[in-house]
Protein backbone atom coordinates (compact mmCIF):
# COMPACT_ATOMS: atom_id res chain seq x y z
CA UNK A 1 -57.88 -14.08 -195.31
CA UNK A 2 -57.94 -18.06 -196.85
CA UNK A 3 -54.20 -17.70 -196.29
CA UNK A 4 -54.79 -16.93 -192.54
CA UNK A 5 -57.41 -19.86 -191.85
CA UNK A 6 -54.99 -21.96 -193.76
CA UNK A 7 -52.23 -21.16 -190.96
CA UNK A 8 -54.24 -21.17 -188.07
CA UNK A 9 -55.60 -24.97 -189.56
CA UNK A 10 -52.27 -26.00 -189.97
CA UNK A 11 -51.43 -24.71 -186.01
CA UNK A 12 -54.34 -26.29 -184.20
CA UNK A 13 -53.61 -30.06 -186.45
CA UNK A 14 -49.99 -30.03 -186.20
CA UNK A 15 -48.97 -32.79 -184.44
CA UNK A 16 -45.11 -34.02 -185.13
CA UNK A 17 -43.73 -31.44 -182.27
CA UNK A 18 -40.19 -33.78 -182.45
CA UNK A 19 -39.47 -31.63 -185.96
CA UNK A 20 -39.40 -28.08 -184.18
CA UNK A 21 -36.86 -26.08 -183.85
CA UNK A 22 -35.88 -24.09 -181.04
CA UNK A 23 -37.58 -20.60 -181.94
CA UNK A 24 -40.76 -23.14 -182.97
CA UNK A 25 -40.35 -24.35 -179.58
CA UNK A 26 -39.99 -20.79 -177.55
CA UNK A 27 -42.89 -19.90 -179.45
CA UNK A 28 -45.15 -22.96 -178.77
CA UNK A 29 -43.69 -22.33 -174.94
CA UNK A 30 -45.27 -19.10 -174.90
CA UNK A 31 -48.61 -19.59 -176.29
CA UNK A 32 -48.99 -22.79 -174.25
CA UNK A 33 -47.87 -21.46 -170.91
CA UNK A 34 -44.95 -23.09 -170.45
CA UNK A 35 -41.71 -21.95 -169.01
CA UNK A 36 -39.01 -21.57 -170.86
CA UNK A 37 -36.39 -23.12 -169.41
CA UNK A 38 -33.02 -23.25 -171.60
CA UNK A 39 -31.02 -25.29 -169.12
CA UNK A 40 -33.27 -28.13 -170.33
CA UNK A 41 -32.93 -30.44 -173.79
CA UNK A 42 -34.72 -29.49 -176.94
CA UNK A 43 -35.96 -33.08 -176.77
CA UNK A 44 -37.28 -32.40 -173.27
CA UNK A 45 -38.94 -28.79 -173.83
CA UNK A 46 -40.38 -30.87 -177.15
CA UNK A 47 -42.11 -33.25 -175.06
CA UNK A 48 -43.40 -30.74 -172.70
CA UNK A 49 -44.97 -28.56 -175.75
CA UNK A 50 -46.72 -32.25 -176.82
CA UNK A 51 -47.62 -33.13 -173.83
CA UNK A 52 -49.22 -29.43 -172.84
CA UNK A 53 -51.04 -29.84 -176.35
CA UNK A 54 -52.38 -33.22 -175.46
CA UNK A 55 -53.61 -31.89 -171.84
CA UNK A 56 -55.80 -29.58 -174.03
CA UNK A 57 -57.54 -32.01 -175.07
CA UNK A 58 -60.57 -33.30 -172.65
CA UNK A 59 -58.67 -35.36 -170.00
CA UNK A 60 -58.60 -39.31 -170.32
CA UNK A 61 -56.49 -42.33 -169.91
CA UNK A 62 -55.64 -42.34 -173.20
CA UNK A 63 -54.69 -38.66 -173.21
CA UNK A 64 -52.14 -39.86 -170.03
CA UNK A 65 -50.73 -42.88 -172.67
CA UNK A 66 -50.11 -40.58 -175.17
CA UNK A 67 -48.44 -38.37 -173.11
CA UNK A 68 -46.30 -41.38 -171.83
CA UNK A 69 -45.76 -42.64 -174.98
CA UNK A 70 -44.34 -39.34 -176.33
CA UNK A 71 -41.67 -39.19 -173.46
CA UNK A 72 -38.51 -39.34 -174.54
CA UNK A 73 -37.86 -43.11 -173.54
CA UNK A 74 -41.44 -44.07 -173.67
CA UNK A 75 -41.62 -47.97 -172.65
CA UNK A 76 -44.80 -47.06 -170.02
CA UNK A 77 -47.37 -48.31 -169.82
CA UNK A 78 -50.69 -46.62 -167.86
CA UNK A 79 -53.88 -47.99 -166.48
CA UNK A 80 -56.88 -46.54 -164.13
CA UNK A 81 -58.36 -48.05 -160.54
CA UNK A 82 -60.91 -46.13 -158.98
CA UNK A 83 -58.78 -43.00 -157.56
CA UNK A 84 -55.47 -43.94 -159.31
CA UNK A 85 -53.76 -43.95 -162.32
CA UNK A 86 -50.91 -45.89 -162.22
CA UNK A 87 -47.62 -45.62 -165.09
CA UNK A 88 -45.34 -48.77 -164.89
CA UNK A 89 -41.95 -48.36 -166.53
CA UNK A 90 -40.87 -51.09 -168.80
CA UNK A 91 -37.74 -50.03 -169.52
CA UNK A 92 -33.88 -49.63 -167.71
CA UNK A 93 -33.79 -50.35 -163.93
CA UNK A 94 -33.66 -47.35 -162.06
CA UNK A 95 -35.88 -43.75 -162.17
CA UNK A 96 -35.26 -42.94 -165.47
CA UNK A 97 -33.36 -39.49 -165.93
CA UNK A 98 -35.44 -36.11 -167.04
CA UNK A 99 -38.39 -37.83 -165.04
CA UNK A 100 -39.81 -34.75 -163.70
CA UNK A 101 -40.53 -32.96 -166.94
CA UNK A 102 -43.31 -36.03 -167.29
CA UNK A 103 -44.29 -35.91 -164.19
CA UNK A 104 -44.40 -31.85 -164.67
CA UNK A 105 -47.14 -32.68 -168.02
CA UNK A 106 -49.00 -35.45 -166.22
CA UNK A 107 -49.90 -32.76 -163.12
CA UNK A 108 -51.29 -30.97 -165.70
CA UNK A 109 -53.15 -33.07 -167.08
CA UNK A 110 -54.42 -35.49 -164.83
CA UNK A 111 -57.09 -34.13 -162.48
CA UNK A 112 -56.30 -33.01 -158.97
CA UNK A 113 -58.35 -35.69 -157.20
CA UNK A 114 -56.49 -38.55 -159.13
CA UNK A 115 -53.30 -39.80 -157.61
CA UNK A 116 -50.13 -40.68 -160.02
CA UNK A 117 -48.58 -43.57 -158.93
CA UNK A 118 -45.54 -44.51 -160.29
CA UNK A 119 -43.57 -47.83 -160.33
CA UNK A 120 -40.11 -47.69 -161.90
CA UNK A 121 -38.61 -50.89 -162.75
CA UNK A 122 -35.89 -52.23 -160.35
CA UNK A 123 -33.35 -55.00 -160.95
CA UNK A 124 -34.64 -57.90 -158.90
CA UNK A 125 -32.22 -61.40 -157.46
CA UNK A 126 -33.35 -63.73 -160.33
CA UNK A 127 -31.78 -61.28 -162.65
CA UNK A 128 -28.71 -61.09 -161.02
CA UNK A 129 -28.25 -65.08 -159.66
CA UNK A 130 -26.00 -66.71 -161.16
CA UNK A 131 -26.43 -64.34 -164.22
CA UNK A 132 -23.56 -61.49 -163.24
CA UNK A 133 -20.78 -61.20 -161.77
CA UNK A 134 -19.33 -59.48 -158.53
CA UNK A 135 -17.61 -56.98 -161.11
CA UNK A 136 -20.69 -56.40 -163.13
CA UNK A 137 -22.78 -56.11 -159.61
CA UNK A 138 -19.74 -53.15 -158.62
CA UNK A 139 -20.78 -51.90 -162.01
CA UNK A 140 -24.44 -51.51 -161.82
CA UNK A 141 -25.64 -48.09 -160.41
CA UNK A 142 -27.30 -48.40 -157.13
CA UNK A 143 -30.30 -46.60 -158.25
CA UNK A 144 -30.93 -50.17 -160.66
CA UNK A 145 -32.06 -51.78 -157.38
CA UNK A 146 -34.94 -51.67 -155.19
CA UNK A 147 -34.13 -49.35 -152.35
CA UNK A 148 -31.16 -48.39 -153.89
């Protein structure tokens, strides 16, 4: 029975979810709730497991940074106004790529009469004056500027 408690101790204060692997992680899935979805990453179905386990925990802003920090590019950075919590991206220009698996664990977490608002970093003119040239403008993804 002392070996039991020890396991189920060792479950509920796990924390390092980047270390399982993939049965860990359909089993974690189930017991959480979450689809399992094998057209995604390990990585991503990781962060979705840590951020479902973070949601369990009573909801707060620092719940929502931890869950942004544990993203796979992290680099976010999230703050409360009355009504809204907003997550501004630090990182590369553009909507960063797997975005809907955090936005997937953030509408779980956050409550339903909070808005998300998020504001992606774009590329703006002072970073691109007289900094690059035409060929690295024909370069740069569209998506790496506002309205792009």
């Amino acid at each position: 029975m002392d070996q039991l408690a020890e396991r189920i101790l060792a479950v509920s204060h796990f924390d390092n979810f980047a270390l399982l692997n993939r049965a860990q992680v359909e089993y974690y899935e189930k017991i959480l709730g979450l689809p399992q979805d094998d057209n995604k990453s390990l990585d991503d179905r990781r962060a979705a497991i840590q951020a479902a386990w973070q949601a369990a925990q009573k909801p707060s802003l620092a719940t929502v940074q931890a869950i942004c920090d544990n993203w796979k590019t992290g680099g976010i950075i999230a703050s409360y106004t009355p009504g809204v919590i907003l997550l501004r991206f630090l990182g590369s220009p553009g909507v960063p790529e797997g975005i809907e698996t955090l936005k997937e664990a953030l509408e779980r977490t956050v409550p339903a009469h909070l808005v998300l608002d998020y504001a992606f970093r774009y590329l703006l003119i002072r970073e691109v004056h007289k900094k690059m040239t035409l060929a690295q403008l024909a370069e740069t993804p569209l998506n790496h500027f506002a309205g792009g």
